[in-house]
N, C-alpha and C. Protein backbone atom coordinates (compact mmCIF):
# COMPACT_ATOMS: atom_id res chain seq x y z
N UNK A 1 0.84 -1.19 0.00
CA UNK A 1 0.00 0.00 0.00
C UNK A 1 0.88 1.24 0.00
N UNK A 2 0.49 2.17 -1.24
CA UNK A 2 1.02 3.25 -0.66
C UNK A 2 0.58 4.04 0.38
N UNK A 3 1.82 5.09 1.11
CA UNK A 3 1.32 6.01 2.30
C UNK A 3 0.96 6.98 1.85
N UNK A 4 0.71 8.03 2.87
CA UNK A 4 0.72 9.38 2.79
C UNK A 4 1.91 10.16 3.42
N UNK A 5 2.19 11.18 2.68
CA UNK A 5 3.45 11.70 2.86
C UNK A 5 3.30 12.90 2.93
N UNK A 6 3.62 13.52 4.01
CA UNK A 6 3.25 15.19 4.48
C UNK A 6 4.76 15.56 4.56
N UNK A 7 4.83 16.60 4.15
CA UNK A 7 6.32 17.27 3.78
C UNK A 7 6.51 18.37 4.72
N UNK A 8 7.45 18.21 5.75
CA UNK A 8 8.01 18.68 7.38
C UNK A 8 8.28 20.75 6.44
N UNK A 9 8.53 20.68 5.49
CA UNK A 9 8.99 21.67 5.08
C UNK A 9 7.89 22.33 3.87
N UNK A 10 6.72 23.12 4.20
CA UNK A 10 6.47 23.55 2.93
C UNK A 10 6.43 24.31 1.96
N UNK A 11 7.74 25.11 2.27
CA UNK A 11 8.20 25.81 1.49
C UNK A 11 9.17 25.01 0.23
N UNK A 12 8.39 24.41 -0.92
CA UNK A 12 8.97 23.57 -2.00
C UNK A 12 9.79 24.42 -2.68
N UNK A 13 11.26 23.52 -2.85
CA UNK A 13 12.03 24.28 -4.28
C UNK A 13 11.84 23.89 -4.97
N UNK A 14 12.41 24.94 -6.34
CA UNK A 14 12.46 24.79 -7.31
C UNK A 14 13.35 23.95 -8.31
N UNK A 15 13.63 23.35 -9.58
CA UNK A 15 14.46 22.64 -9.76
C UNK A 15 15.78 23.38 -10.36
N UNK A 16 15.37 25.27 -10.54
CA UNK A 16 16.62 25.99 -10.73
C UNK A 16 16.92 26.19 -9.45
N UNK A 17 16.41 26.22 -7.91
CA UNK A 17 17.00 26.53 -7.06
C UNK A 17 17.89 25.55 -6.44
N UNK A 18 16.77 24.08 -6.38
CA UNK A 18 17.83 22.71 -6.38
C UNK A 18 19.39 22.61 -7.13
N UNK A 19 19.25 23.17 -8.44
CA UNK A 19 20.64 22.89 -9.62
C UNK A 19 21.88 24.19 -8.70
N UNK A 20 21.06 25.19 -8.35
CA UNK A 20 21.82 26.17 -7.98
C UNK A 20 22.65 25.37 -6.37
N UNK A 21 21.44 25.31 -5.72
CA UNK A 21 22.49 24.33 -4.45
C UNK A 21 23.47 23.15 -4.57
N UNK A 22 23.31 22.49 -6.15
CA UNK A 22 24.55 21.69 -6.18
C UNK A 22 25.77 22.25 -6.86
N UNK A 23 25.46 23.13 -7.44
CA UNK A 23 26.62 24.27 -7.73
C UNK A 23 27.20 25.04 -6.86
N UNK A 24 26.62 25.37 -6.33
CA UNK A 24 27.29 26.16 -5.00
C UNK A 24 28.09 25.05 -4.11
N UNK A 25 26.93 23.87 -4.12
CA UNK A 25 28.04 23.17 -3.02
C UNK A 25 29.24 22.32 -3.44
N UNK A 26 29.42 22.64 -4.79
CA UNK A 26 30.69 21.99 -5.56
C UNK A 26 31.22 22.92 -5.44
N UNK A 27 31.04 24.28 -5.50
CA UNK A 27 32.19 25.19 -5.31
C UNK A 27 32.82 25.74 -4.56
N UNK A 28 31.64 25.13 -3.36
CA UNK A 28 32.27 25.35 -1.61
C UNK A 28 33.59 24.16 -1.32
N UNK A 29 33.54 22.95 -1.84
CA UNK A 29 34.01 22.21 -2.07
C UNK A 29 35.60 22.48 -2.68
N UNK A 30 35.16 22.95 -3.79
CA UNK A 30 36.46 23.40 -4.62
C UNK A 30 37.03 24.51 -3.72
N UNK A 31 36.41 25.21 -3.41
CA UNK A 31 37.01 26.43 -2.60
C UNK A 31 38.07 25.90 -1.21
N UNK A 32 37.42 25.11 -1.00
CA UNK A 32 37.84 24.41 0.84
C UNK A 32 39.43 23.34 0.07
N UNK A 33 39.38 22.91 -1.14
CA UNK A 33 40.37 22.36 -1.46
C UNK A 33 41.27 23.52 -1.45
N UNK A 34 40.85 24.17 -2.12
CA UNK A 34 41.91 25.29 -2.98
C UNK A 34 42.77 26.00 -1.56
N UNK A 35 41.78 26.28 -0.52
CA UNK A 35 42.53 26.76 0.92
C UNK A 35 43.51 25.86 1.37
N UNK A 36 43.15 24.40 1.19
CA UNK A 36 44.10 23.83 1.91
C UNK A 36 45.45 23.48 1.08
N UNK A 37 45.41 23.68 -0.15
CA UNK A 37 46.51 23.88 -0.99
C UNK A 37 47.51 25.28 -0.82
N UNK A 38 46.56 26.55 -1.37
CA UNK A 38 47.39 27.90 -0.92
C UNK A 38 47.60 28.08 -0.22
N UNK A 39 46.87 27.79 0.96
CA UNK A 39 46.82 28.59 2.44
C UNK A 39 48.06 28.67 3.31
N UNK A 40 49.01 27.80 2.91
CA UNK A 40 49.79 27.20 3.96
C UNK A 40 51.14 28.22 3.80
N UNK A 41 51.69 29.50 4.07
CA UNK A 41 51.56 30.34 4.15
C UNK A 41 52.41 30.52 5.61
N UNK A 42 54.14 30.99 5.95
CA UNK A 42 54.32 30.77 7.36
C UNK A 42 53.75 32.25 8.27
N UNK A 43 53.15 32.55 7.85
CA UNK A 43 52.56 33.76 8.68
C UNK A 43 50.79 33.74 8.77
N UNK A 44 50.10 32.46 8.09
CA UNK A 44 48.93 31.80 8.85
C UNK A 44 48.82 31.21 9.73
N UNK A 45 47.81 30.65 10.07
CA UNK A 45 47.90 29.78 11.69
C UNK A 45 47.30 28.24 11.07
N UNK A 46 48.02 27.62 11.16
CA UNK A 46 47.02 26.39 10.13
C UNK A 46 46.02 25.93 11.21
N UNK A 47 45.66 26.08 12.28
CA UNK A 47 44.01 25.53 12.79
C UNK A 47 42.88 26.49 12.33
N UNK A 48 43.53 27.75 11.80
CA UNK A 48 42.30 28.27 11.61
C UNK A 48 42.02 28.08 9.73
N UNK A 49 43.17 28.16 9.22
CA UNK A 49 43.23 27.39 8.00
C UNK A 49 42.26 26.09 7.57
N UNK A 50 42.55 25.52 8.54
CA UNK A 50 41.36 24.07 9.07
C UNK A 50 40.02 24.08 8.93
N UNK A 51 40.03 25.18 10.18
CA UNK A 51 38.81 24.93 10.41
C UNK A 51 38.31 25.64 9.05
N UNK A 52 38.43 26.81 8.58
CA UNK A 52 38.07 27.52 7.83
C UNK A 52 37.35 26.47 6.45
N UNK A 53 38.86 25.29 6.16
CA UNK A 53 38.74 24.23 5.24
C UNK A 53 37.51 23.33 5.66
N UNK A 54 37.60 23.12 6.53
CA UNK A 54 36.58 21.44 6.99
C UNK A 54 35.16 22.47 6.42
N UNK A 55 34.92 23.52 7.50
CA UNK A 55 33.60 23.94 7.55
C UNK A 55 33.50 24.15 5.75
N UNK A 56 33.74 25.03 5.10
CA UNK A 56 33.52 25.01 4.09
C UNK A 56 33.00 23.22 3.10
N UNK A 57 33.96 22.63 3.33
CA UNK A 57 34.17 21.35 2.86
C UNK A 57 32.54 20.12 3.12
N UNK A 58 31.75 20.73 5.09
CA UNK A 58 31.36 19.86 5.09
C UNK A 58 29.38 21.17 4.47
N UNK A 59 30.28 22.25 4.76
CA UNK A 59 29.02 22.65 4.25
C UNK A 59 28.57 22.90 2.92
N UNK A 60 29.36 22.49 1.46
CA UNK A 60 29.40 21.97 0.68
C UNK A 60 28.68 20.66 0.11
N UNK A 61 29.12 19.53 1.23
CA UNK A 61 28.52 18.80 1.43
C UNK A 61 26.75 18.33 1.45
N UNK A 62 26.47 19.63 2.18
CA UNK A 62 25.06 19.65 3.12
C UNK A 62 24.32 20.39 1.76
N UNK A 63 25.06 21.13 0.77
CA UNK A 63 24.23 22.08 -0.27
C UNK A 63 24.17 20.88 -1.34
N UNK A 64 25.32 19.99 -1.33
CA UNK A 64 25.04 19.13 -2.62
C UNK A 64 23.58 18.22 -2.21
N UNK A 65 23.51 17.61 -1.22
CA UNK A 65 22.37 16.77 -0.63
C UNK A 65 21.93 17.51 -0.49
N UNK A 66 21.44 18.68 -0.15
CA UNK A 66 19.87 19.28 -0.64
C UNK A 66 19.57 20.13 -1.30
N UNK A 67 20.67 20.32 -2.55
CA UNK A 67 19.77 20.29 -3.58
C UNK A 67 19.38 18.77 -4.62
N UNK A 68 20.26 17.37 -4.01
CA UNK A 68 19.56 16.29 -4.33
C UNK A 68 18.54 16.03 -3.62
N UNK A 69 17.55 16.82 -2.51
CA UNK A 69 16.63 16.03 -1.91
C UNK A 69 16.90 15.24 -0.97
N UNK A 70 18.26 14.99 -0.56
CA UNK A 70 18.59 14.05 0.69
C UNK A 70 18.21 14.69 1.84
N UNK A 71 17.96 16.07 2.09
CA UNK A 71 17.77 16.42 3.31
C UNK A 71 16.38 16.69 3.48
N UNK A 72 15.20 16.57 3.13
CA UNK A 72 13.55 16.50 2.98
C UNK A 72 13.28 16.10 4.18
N UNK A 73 13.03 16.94 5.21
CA UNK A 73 12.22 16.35 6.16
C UNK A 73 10.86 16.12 5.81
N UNK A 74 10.02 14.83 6.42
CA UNK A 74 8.79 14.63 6.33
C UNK A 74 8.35 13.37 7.13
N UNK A 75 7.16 13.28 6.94
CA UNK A 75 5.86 11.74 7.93
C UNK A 75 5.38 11.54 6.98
N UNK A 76 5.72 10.07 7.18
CA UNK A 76 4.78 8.86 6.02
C UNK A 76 4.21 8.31 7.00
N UNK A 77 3.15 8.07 6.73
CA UNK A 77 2.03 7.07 7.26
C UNK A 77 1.79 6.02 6.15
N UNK A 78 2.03 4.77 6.13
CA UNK A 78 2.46 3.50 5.51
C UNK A 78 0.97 2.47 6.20
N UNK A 79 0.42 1.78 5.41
CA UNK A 79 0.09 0.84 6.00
C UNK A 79 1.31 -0.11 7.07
N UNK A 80 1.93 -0.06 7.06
CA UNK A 80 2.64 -1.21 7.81
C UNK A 80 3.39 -0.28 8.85
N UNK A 81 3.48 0.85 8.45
CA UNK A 81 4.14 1.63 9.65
C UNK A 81 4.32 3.07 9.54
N UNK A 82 4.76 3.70 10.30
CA UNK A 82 5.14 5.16 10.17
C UNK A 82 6.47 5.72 10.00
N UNK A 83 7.40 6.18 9.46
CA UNK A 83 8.55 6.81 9.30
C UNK A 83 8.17 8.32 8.95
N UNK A 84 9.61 8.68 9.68
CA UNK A 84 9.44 10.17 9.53
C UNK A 84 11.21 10.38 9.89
N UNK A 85 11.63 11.71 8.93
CA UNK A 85 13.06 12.89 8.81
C UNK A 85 12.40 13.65 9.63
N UNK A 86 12.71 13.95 10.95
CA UNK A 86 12.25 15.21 11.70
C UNK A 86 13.55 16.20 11.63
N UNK A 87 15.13 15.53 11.29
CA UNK A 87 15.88 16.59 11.15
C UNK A 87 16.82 16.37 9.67
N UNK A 88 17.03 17.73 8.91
CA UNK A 88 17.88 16.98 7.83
C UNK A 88 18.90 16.10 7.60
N UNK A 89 19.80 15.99 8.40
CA UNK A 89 20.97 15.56 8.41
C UNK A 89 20.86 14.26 9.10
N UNK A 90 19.79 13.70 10.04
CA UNK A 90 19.68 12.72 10.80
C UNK A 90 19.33 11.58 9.89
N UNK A 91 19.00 9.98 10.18
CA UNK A 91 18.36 9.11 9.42
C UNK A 91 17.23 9.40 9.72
N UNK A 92 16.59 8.45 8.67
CA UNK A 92 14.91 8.01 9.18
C UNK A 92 14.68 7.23 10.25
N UNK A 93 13.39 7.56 11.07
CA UNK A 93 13.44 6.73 11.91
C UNK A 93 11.78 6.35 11.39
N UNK A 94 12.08 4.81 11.60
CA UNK A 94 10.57 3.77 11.06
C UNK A 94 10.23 3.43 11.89
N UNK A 95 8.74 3.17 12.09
CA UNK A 95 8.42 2.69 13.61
C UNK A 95 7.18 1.41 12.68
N UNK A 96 7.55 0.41 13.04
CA UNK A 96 6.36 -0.92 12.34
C UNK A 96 5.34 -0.89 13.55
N UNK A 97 3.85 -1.21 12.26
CA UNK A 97 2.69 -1.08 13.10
C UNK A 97 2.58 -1.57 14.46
N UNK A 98 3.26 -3.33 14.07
CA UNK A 98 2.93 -3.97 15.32
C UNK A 98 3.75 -3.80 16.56
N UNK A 99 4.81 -3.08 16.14
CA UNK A 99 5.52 -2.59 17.47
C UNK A 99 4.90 -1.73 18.33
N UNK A 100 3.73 -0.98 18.05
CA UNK A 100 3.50 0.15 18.64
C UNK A 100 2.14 -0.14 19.85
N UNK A 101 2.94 -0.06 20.99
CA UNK A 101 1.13 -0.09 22.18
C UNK A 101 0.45 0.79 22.16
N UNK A 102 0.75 2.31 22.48
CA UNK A 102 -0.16 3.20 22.79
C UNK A 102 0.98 4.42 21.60
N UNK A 103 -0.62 5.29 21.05
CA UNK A 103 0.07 6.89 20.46
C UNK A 103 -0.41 7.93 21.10
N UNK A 104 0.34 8.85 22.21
CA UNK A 104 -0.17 10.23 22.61
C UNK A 104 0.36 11.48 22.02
N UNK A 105 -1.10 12.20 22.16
CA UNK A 105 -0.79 13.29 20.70
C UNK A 105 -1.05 14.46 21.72
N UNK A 106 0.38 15.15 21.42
CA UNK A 106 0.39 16.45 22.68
C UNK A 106 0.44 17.95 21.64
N UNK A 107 0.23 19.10 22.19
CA UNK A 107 0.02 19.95 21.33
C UNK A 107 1.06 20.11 20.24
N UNK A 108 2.75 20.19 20.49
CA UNK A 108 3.18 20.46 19.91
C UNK A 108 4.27 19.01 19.59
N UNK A 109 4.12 17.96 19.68
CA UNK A 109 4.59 16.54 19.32
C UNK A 109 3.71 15.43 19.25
N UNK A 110 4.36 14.34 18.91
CA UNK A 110 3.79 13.16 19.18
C UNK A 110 4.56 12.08 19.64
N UNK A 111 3.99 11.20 20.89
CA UNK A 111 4.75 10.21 21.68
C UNK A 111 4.31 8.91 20.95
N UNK A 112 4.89 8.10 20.50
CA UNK A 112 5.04 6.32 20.07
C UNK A 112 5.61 5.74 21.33
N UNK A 113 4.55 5.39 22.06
CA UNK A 113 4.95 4.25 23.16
C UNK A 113 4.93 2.80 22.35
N UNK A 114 6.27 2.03 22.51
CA UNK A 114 6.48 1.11 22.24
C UNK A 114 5.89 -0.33 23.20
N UNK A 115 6.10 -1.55 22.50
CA UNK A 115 5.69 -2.60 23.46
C UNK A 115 6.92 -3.13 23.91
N UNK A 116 7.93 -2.41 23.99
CA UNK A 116 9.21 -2.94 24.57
C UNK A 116 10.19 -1.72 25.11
N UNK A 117 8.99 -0.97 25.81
CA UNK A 117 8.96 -0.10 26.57
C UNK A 117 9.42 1.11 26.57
N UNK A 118 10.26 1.02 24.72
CA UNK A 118 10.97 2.28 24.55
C UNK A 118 10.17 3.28 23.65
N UNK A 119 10.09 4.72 24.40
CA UNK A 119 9.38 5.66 23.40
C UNK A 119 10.16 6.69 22.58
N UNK A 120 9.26 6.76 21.48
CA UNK A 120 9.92 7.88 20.12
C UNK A 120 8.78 9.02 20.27
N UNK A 121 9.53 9.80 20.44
CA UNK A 121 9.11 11.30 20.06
C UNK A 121 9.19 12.16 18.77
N UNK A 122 8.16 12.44 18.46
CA UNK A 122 8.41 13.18 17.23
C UNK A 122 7.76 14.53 17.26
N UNK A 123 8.82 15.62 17.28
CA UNK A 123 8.61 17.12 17.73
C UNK A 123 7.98 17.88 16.48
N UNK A 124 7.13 18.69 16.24
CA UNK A 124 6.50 19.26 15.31
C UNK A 124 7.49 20.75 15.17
N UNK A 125 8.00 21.59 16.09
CA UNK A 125 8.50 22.61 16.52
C UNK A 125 7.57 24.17 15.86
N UNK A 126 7.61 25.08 15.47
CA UNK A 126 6.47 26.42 15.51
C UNK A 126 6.81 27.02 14.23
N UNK A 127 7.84 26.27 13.95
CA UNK A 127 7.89 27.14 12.69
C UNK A 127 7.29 27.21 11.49
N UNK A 128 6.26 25.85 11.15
CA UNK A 128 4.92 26.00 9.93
C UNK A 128 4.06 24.89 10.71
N UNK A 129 2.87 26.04 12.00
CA UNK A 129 2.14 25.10 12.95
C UNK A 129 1.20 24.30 11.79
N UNK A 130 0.90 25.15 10.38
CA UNK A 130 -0.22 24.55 9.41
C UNK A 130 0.16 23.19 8.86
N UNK A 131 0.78 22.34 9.47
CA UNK A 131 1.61 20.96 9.19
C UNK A 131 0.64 19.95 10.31
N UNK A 132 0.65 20.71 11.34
CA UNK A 132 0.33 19.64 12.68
C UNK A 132 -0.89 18.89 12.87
N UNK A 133 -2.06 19.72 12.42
CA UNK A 133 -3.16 18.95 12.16
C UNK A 133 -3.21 17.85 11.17
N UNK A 134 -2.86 18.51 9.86
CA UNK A 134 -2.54 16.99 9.50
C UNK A 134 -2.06 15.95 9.37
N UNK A 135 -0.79 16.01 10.12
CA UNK A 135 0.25 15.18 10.65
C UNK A 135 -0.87 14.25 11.92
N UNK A 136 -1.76 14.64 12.52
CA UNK A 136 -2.15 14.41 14.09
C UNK A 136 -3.57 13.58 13.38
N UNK A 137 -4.62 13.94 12.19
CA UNK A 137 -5.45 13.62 11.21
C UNK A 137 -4.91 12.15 11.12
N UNK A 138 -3.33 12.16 9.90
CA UNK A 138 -3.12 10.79 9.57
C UNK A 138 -3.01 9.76 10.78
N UNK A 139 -2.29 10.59 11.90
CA UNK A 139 -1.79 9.48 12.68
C UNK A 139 -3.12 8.88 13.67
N UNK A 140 -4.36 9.55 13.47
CA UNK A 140 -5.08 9.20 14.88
C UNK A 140 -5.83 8.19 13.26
N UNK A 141 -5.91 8.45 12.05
CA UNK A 141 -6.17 7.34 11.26
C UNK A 141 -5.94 6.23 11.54
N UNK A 142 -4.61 6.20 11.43
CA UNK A 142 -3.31 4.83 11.10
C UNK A 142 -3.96 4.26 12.46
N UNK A 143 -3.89 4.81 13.45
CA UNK A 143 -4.43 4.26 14.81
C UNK A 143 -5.07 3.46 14.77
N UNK A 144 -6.15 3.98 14.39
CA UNK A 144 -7.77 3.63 14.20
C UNK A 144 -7.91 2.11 13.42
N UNK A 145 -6.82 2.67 12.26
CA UNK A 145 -6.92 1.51 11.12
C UNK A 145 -6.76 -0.01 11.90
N UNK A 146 -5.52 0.50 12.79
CA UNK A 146 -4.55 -0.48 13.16
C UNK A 146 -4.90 -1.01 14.60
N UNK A 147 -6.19 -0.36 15.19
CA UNK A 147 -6.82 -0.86 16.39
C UNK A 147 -5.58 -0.31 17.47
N UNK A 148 -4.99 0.48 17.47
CA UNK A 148 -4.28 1.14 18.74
C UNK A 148 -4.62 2.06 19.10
N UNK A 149 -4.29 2.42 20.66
CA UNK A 149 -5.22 2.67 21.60
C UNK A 149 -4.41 4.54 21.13
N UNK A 150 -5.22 5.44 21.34
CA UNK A 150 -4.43 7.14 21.35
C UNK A 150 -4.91 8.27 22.18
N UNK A 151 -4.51 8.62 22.73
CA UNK A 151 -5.11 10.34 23.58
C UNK A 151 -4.66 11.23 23.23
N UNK A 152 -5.01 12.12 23.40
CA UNK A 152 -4.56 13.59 23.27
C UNK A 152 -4.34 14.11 24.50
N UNK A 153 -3.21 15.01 24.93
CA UNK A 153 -2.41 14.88 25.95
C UNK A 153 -2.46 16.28 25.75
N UNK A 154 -3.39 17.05 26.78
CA UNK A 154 -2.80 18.68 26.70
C UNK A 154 -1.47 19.10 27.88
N UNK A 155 -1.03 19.77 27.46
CA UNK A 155 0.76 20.10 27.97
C UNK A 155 0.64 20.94 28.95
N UNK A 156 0.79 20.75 30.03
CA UNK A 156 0.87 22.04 30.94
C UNK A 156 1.92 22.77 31.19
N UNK A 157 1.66 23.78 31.28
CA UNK A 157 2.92 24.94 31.49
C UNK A 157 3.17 25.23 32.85
């Protein structure tokens, strides 16, 4: 079965803005080489040479993967389970149906109590709240579908 797939980010690029982030991050790339070639220089300091290199080098990195789409945060709701990118750079984390005992749905996250006692949190955070309802929609679905038990958990301050 296919899922549903709600996109953590909805501000969509474009595929000239995508081409532009893998250009840039080849040239952050090239750039971070090119320092650690010239740079060396006896009146530089080579840690800051370094650092100057790495950061460039790994943030290069981070522009080539997203403008391939590797960094897409989002929630799939799967018949068989739920996965979700809550941060770019992190893996996916999958959670299978039958692992799951109880789902509590708090204003601004959601708790996956496991049957082996370990829970996953998945944080919504404020910066596009127009995501959360339907993120909270699929999941009290999937619930439903899947006969597991869910509350809604208001947060006290």
């Amino acid at each position: 079965m296919e899922g549903k797939k709600i996109d953590l980010d909805p501000d969509s690029k474009t595929k000239f803005v995508k081409l532009l982030q893998i250009i840039f991050g080849i040239f952050c790339i090239i750039a971070s080489i090119y320092f650690l070639i010239s740079g060396r220089h006896p009146d530089t300091s080579i840690a800051s040479l370094l650092v100057a290199a790495v950061f460039l080098l790994l943030f290069g990195i981070y522009q080539i993967m997203a403008g391939l789409g590797k960094t897409q945060k989002y929630f799939l709701v799967k018949h068989s389970g739920i996965s979700f990118k809550e941060h770019s750079i992190l893996h996916v984390k999958e959670i299978p149906s039958d692992k799951i005992e109880k789902i509590e749905l708090y204003p601004l996250s959601i708790k996956f109590l496991l049957k082996d006692s370990k829970k996953i949190r998945f944080r919504f955070g404020i910066s596009y709240p127009e995501i959360i309802d339907p993120v909270k929609q699929e999941v009290i679905g999937f619930a439903e579908d899947h006969s597991i038990p869910w509350n809604e958990v208001p947060e006290e301050i």
